[in-house]
N, C-alpha and C. Protein backbone atom coordinates (compact mmCIF):
# COMPACT_ATOMS: atom_id res chain seq x y z
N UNK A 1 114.41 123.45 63.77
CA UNK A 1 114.70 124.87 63.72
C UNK A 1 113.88 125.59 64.79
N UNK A 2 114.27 126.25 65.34
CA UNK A 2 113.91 126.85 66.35
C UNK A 2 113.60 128.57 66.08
N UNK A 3 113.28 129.37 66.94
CA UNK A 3 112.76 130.69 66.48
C UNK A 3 113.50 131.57 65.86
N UNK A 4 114.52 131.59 66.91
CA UNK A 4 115.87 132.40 66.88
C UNK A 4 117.10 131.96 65.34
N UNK A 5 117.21 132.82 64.72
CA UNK A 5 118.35 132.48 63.56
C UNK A 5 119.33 131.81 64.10
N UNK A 6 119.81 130.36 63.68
CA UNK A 6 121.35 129.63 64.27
C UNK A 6 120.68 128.92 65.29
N UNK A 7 119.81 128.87 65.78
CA UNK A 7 118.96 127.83 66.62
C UNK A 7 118.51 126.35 66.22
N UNK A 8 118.75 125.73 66.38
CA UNK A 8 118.44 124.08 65.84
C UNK A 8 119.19 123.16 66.73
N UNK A 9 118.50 122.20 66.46
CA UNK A 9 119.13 121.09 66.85
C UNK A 9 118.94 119.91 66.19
N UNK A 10 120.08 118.90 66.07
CA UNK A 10 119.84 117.77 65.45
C UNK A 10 119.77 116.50 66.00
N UNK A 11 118.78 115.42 65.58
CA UNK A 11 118.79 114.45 66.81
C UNK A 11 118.04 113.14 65.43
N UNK A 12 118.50 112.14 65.74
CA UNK A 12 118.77 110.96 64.78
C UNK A 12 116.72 110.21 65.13
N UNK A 13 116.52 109.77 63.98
CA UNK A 13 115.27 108.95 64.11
C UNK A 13 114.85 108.03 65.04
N UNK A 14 115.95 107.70 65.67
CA UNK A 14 116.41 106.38 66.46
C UNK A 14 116.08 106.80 68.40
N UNK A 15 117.11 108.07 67.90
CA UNK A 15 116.78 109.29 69.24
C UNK A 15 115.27 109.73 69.83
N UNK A 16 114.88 110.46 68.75
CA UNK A 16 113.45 110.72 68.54
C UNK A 16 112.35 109.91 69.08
N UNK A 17 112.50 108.54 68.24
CA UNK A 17 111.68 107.43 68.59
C UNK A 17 111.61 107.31 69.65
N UNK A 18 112.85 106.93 70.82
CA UNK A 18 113.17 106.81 72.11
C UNK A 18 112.39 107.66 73.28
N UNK A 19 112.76 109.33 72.74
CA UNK A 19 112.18 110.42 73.08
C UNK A 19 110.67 109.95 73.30
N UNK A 20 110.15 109.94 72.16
CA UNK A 20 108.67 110.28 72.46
C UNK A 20 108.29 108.93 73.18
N UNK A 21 108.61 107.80 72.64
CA UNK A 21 108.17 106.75 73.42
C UNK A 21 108.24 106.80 75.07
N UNK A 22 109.62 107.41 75.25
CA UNK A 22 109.28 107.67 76.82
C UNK A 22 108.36 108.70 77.50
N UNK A 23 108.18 109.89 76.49
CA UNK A 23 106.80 110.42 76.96
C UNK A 23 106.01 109.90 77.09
N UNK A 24 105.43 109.20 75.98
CA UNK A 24 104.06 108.76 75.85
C UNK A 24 104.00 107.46 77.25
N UNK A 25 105.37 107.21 77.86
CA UNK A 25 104.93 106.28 79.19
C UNK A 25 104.77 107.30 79.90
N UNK A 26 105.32 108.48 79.96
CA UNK A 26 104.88 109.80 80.92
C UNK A 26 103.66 109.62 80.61
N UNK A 27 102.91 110.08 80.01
CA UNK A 27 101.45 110.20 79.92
C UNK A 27 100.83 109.83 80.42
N UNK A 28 100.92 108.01 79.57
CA UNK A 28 100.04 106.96 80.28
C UNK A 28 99.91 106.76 81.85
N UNK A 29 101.22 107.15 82.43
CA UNK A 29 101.49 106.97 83.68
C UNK A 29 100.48 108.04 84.84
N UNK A 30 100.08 109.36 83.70
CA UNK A 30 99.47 110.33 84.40
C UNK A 30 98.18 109.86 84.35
N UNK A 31 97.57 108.94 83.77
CA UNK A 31 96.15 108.22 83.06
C UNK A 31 95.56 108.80 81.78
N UNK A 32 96.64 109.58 81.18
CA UNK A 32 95.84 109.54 79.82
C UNK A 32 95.46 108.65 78.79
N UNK A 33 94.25 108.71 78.31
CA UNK A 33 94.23 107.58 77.19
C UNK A 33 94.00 107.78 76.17
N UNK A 34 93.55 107.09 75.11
CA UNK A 34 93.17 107.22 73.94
C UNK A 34 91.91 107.97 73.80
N UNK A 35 91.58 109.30 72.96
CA UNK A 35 91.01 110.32 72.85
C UNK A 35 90.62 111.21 74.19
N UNK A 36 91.43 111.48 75.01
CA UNK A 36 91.99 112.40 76.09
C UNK A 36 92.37 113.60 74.79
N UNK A 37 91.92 114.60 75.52
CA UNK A 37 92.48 115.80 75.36
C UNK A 37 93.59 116.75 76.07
N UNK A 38 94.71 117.18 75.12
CA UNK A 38 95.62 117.76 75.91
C UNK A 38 96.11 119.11 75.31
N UNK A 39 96.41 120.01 76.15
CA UNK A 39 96.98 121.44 75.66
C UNK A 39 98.62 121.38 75.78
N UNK A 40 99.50 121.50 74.68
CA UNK A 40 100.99 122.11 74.95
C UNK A 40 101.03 123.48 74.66
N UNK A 41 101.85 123.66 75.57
CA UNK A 41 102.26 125.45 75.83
C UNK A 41 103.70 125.29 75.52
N UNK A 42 104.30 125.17 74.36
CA UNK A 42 105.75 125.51 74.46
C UNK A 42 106.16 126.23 73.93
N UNK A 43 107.30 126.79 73.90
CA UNK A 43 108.17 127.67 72.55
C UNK A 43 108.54 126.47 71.49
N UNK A 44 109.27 127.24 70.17
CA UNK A 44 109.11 125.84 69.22
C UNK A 44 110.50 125.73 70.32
N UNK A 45 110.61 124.48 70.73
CA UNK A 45 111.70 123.58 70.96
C UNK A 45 111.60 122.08 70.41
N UNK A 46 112.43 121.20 70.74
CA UNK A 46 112.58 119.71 70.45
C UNK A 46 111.23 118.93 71.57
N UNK A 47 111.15 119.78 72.69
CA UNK A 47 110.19 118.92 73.43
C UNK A 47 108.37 118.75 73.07
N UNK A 48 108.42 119.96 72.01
CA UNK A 48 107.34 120.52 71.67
C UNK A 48 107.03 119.56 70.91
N UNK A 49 107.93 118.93 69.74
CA UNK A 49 107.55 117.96 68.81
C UNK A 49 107.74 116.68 69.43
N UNK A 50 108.61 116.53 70.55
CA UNK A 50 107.98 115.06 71.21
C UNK A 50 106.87 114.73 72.07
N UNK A 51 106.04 115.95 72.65
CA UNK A 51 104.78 115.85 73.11
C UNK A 51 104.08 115.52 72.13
N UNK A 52 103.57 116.29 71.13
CA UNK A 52 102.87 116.08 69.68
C UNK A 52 103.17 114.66 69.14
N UNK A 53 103.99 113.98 69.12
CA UNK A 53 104.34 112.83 68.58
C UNK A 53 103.89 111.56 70.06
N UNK A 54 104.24 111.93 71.19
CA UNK A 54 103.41 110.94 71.56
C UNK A 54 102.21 111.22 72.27
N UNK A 55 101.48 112.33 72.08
CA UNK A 55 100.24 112.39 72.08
C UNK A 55 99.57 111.74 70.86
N UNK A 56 100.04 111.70 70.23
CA UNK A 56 99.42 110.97 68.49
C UNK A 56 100.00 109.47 68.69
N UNK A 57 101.21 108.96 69.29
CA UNK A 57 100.99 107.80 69.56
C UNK A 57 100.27 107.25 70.48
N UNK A 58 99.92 107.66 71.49
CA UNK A 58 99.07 106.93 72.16
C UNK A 58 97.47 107.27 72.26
N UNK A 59 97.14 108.07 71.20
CA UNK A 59 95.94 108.58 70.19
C UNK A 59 94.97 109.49 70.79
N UNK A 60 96.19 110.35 71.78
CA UNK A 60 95.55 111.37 72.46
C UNK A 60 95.27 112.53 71.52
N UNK A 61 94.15 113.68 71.90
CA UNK A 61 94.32 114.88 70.78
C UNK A 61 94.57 115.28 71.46
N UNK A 62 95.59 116.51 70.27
CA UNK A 62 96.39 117.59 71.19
C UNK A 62 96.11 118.75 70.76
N UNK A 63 95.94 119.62 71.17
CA UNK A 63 96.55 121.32 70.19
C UNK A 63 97.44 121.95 71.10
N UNK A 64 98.06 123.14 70.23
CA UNK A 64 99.07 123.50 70.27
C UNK A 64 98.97 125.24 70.76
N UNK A 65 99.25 125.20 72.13
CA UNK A 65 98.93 126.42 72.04
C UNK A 65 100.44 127.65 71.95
N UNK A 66 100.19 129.07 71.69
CA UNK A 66 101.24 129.64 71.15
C UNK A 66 102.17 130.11 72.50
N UNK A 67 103.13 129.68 72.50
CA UNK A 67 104.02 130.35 73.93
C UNK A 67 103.64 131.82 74.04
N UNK A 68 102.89 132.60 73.79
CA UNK A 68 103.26 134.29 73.76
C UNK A 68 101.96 134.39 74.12
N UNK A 69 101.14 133.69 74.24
CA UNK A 69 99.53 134.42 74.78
C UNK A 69 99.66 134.12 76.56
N UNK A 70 98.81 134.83 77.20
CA UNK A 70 98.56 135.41 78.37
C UNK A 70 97.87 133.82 79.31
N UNK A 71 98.26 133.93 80.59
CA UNK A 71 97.56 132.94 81.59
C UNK A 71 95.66 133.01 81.01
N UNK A 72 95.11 134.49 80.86
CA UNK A 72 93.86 134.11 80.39
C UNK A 72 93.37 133.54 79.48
N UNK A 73 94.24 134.37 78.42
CA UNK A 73 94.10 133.38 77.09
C UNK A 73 94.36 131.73 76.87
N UNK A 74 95.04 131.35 77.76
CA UNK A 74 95.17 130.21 77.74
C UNK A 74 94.64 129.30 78.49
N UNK A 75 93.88 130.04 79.90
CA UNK A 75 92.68 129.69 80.49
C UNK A 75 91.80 129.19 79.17
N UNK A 76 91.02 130.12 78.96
CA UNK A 76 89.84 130.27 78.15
C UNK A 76 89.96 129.21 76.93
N UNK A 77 91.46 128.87 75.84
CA UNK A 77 91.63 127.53 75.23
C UNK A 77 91.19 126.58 76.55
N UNK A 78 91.94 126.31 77.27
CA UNK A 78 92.04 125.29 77.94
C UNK A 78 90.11 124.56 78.42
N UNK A 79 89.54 125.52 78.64
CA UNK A 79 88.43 125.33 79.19
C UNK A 79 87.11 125.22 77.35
N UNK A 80 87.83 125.87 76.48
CA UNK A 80 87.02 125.50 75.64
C UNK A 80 86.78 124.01 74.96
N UNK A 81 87.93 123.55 74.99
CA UNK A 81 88.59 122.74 74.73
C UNK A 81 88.69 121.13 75.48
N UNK A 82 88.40 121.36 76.84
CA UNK A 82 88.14 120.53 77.91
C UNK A 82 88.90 119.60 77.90
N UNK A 83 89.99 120.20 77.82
CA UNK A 83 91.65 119.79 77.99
C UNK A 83 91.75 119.02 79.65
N UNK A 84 92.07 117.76 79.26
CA UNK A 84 92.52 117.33 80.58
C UNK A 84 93.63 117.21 81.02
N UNK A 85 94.94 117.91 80.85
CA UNK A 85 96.57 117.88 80.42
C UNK A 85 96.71 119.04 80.18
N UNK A 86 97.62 120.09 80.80
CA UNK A 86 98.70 120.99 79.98
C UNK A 86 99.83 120.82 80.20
N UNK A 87 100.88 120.60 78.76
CA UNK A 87 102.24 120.10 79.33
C UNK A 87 102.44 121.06 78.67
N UNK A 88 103.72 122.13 79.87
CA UNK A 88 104.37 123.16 79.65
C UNK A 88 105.61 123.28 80.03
């Protein structure tokens, strides 16, 4: 479900799996590893929950930051945080 009323999308376990697994070779490919820190900046979409899912598979931490705050505000997470990744 997405923000907007009538917004969704549906996508099979099988799909999903696929999805994130090929992120999480995105990742690795960028050199993240296991307990790397990373920031997502998305709106809720489908990509939002496949970052989150293979940041947790390949046992990176993540948080989540809110699409609606400002370049500073999201400076200032980013640097508290010592985020080595923002996928936006």
């Amino acid at each position: 479900e997405g923000n907007e009323p009538g917004d969704s999308t549906k996508i099979t376990y099988r799909e999903l799996l696929h999805r994130v697994c090929q992120f999480a070779n995105v990742l690795l490919s960028q050199g993240v590893k296991k307990g790397d820190r990373i920031s997502i900046y998305l709106p809720m979409i489908l990509e939002l929950v496949i970052a989150m899912l293979a940041c947790a598979r390949i046992g990176a931490l993540h948080t989540v930051v809110f699409a609606g705050f400002s370049a500073d505000s999201l400076c200032e997470r980013i640097l508290d945080c010592g985020c080595s990744l923002l996928i936006t």
